[in-house]
C-alpha atoms as a PDB file:
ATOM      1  CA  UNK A   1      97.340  78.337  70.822  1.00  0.00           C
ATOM      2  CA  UNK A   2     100.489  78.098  72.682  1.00  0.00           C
ATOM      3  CA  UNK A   3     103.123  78.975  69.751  1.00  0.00           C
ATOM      4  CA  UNK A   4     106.387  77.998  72.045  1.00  0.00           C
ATOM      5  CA  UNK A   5     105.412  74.968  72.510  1.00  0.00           C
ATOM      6  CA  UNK A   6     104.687  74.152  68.679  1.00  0.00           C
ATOM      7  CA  UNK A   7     108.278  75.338  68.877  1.00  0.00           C
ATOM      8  CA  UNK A   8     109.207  72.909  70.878  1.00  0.00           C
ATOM      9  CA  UNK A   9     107.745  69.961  68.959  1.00  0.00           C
ATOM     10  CA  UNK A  10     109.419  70.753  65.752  1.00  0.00           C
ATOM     11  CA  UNK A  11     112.751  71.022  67.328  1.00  0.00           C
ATOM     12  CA  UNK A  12     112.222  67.589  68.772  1.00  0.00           C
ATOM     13  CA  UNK A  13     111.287  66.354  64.878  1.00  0.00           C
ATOM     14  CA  UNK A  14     114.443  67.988  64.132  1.00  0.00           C
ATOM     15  CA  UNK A  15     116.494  66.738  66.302  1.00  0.00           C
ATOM     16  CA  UNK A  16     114.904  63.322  65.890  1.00  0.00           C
ATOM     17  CA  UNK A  17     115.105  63.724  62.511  1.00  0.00           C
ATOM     18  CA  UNK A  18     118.940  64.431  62.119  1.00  0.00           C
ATOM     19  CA  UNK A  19     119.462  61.373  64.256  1.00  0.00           C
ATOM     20  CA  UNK A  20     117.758  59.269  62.078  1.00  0.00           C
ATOM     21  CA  UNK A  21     118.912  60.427  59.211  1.00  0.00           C
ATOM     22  CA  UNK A  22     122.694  59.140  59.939  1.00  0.00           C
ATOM     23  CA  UNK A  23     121.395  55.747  61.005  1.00  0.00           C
ATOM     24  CA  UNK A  24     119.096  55.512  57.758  1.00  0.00           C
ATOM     25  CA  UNK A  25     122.099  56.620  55.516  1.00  0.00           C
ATOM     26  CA  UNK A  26     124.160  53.845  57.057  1.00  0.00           C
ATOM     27  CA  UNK A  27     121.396  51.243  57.067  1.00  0.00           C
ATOM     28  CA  UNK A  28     120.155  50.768  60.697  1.00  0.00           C
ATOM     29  CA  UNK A  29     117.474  48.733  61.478  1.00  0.00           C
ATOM     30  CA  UNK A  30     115.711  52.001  63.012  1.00  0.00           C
ATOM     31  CA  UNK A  31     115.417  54.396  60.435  1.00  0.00           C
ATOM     32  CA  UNK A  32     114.488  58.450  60.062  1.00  0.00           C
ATOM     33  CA  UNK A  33     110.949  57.495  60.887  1.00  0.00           C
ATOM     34  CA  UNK A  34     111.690  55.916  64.280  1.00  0.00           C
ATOM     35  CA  UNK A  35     113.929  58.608  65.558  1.00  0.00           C
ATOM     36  CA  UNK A  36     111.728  61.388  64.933  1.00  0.00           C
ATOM     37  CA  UNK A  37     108.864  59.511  66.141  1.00  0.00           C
ATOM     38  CA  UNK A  38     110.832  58.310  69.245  1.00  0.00           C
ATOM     39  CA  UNK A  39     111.394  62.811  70.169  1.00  0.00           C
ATOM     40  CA  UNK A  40     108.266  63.563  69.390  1.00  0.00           C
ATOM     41  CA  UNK A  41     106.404  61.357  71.056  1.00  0.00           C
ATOM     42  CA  UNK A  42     108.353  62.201  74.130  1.00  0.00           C
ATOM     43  CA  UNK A  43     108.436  65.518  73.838  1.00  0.00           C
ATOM     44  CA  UNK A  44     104.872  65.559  73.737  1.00  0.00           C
ATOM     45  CA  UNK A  45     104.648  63.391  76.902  1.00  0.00           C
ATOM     46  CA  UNK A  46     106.970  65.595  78.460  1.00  0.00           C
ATOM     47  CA  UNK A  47     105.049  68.580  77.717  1.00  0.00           C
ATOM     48  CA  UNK A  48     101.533  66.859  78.549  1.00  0.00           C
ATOM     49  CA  UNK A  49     103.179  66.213  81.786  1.00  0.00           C
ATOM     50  CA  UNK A  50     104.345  69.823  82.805  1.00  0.00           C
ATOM     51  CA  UNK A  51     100.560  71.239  82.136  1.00  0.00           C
ATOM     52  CA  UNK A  52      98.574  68.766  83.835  1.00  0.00           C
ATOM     53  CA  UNK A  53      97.103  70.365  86.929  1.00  0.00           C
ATOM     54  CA  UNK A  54      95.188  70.005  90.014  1.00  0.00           C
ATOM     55  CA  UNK A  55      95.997  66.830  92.271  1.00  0.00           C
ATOM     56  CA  UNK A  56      95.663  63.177  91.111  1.00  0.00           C
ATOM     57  CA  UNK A  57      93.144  61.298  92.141  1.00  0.00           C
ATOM     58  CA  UNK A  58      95.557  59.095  94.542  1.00  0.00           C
ATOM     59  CA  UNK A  59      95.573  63.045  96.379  1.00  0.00           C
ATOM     60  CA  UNK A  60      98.803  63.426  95.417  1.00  0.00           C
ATOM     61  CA  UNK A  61     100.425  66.432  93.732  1.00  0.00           C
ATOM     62  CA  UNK A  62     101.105  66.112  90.436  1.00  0.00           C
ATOM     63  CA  UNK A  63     104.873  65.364  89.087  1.00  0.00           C
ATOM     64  CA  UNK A  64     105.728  65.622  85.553  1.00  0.00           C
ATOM     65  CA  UNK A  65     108.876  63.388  86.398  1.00  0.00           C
ATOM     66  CA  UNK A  66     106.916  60.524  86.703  1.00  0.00           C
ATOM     67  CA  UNK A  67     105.632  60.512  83.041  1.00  0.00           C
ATOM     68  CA  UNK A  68     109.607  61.224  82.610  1.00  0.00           C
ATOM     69  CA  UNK A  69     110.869  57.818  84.437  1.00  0.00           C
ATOM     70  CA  UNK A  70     107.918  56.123  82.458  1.00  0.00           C
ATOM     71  CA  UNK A  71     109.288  57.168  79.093  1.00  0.00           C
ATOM     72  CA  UNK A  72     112.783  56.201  80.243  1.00  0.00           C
ATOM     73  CA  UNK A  73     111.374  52.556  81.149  1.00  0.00           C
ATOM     74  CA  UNK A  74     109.352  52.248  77.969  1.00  0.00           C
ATOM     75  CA  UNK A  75     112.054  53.327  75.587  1.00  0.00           C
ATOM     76  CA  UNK A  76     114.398  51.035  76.766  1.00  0.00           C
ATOM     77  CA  UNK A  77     111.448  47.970  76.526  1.00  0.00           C
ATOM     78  CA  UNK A  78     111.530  49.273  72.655  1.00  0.00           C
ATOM     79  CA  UNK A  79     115.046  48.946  73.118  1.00  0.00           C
ATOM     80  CA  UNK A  80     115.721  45.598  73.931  1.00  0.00           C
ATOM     81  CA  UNK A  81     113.258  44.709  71.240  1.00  0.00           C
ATOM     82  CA  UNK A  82     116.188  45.715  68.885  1.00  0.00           C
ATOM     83  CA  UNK A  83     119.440  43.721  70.312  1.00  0.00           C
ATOM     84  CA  UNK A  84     119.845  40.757  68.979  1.00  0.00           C
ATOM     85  CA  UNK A  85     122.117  37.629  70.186  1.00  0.00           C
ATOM     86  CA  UNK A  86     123.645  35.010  67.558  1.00  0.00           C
ATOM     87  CA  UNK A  87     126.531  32.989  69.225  1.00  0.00           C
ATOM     88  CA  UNK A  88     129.257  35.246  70.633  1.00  0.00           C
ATOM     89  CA  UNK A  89     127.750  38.397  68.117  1.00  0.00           C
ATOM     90  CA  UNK A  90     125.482  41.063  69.652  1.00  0.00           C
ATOM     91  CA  UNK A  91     123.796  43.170  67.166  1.00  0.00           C
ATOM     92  CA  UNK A  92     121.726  46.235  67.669  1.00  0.00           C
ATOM     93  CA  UNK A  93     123.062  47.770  71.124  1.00  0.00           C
ATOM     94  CA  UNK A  94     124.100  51.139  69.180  1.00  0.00           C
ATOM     95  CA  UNK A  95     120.122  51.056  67.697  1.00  0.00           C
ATOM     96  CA  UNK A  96     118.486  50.742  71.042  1.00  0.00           C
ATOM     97  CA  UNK A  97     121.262  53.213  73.054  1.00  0.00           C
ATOM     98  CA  UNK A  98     120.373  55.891  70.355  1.00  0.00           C
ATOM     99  CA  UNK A  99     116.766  55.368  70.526  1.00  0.00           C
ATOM    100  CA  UNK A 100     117.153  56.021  74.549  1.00  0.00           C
ATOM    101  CA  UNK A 101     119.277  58.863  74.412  1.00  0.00           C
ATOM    102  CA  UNK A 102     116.819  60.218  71.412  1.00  0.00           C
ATOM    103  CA  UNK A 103     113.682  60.057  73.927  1.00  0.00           C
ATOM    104  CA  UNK A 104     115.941  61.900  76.649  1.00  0.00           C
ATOM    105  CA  UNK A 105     116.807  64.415  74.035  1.00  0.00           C
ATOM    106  CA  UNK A 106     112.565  65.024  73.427  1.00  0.00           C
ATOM    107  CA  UNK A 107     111.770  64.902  76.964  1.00  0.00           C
ATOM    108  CA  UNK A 108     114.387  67.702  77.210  1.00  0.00           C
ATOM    109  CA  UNK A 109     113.194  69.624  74.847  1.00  0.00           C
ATOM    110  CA  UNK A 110     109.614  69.366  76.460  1.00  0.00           C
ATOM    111  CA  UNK A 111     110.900  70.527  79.514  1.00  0.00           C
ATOM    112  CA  UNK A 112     112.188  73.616  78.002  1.00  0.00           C
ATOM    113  CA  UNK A 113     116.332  72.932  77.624  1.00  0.00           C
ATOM    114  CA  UNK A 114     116.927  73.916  74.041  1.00  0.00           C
ATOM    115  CA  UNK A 115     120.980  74.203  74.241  1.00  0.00           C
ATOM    116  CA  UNK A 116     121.712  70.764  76.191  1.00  0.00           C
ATOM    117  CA  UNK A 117     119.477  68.768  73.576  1.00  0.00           C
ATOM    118  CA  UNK A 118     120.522  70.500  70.821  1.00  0.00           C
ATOM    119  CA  UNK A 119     124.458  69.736  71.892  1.00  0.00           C
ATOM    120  CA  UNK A 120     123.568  66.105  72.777  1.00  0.00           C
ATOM    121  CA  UNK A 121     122.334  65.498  69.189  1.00  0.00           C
ATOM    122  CA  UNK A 122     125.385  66.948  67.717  1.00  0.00           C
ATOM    123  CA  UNK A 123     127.583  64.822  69.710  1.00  0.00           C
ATOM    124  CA  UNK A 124     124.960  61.423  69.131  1.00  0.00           C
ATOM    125  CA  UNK A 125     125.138  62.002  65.255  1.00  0.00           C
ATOM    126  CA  UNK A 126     129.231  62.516  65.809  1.00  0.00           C
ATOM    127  CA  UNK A 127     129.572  59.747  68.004  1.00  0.00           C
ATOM    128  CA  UNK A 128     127.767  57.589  65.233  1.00  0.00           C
ATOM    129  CA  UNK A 129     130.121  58.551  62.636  1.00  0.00           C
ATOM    130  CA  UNK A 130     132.842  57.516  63.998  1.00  0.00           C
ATOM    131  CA  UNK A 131     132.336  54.042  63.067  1.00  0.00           C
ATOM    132  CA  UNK A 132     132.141  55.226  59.664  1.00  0.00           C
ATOM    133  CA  UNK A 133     135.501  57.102  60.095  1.00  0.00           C
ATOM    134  CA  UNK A 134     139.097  55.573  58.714  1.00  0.00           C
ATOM    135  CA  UNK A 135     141.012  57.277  61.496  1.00  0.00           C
ATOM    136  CA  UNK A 136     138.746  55.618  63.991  1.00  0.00           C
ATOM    137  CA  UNK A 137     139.163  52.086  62.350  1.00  0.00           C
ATOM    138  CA  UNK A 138     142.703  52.622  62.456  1.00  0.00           C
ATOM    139  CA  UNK A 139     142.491  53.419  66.162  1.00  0.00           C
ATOM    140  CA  UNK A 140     140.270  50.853  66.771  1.00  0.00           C
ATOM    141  CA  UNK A 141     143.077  48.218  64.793  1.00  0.00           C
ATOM    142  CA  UNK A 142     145.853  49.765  66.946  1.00  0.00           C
ATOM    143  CA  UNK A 143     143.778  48.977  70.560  1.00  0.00           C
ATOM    144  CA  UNK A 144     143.216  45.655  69.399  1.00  0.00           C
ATOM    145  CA  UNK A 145     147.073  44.906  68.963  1.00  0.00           C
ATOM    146  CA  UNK A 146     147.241  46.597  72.279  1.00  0.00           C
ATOM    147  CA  UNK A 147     145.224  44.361  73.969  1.00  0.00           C
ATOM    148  CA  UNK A 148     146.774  41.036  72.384  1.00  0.00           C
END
């Protein structure tokens, strides 16, 4: 069995994980379930993708990227399924941009980058608390007035 890459699917779960557990404390439609799911399911595609071997049978060689640019496009299909429109309000664009970025974060992990996901999941989970912060409502108040 190839231990590393057990390694590697647990860290996506983790990472995943951590993710979705900020959006399930502060009651996103897209819970801890989701975002783990959402890394390891493309972690897993990413790594099924780098051990594939051999030509295709359209006598091509094979590219792991293009499992890669699939998971980007299918992601962001679940995506959209999230944002909704009513009136002038837009809901769920933070949802489906942290789903996206979550599958990038999986698909780097399968392609053996531990530091850059690991950092991009620190800064997604910061980056989601700052609309839970007071000094970032107060900025927000102040650019409004700004922009009057």
């Amino acid at each position: 069995m190839q231990w590393h890459l057990v390694g590697h699917i647990l860290l996506a779960f983790i990472l995943g994980f951590s993710i979705g557990c900020e959006r399930e404390i502060h009651h996103s439609s897209a819970g801890l379930r989701t975002y783990a799911a959402i890394a390891l399911g493309a972690c897993l595609f990413g790594i099924l993708s780098t051990h594939v071997s051999g030509p295709s049978i359209y006598t091509s060689i094979v590219d792991p990227s293009r499992i890669a640019a699939q998971i980007v496009t299918g992601v962001g299909f679940i995506g959209a399924g999230v944002i909704f429109k009513s009136g002038n309000a837009t809901r769920g664009l933070t949802t489906a941009a942290t789903l996206w970025v979550t599958a990038a974060i999986g698909l780097a992990v399968a392609f053996n980058m531990i530091v850059l996901p690991v950092i991009t999941t620190l800064l997604v989970i910061f980056t989601l608390s700052l609309a839970h912060s007071k000094t970032w409502l107060r900025f927000r108040i102040f650019l409004s007035r700004l922009t009057k």
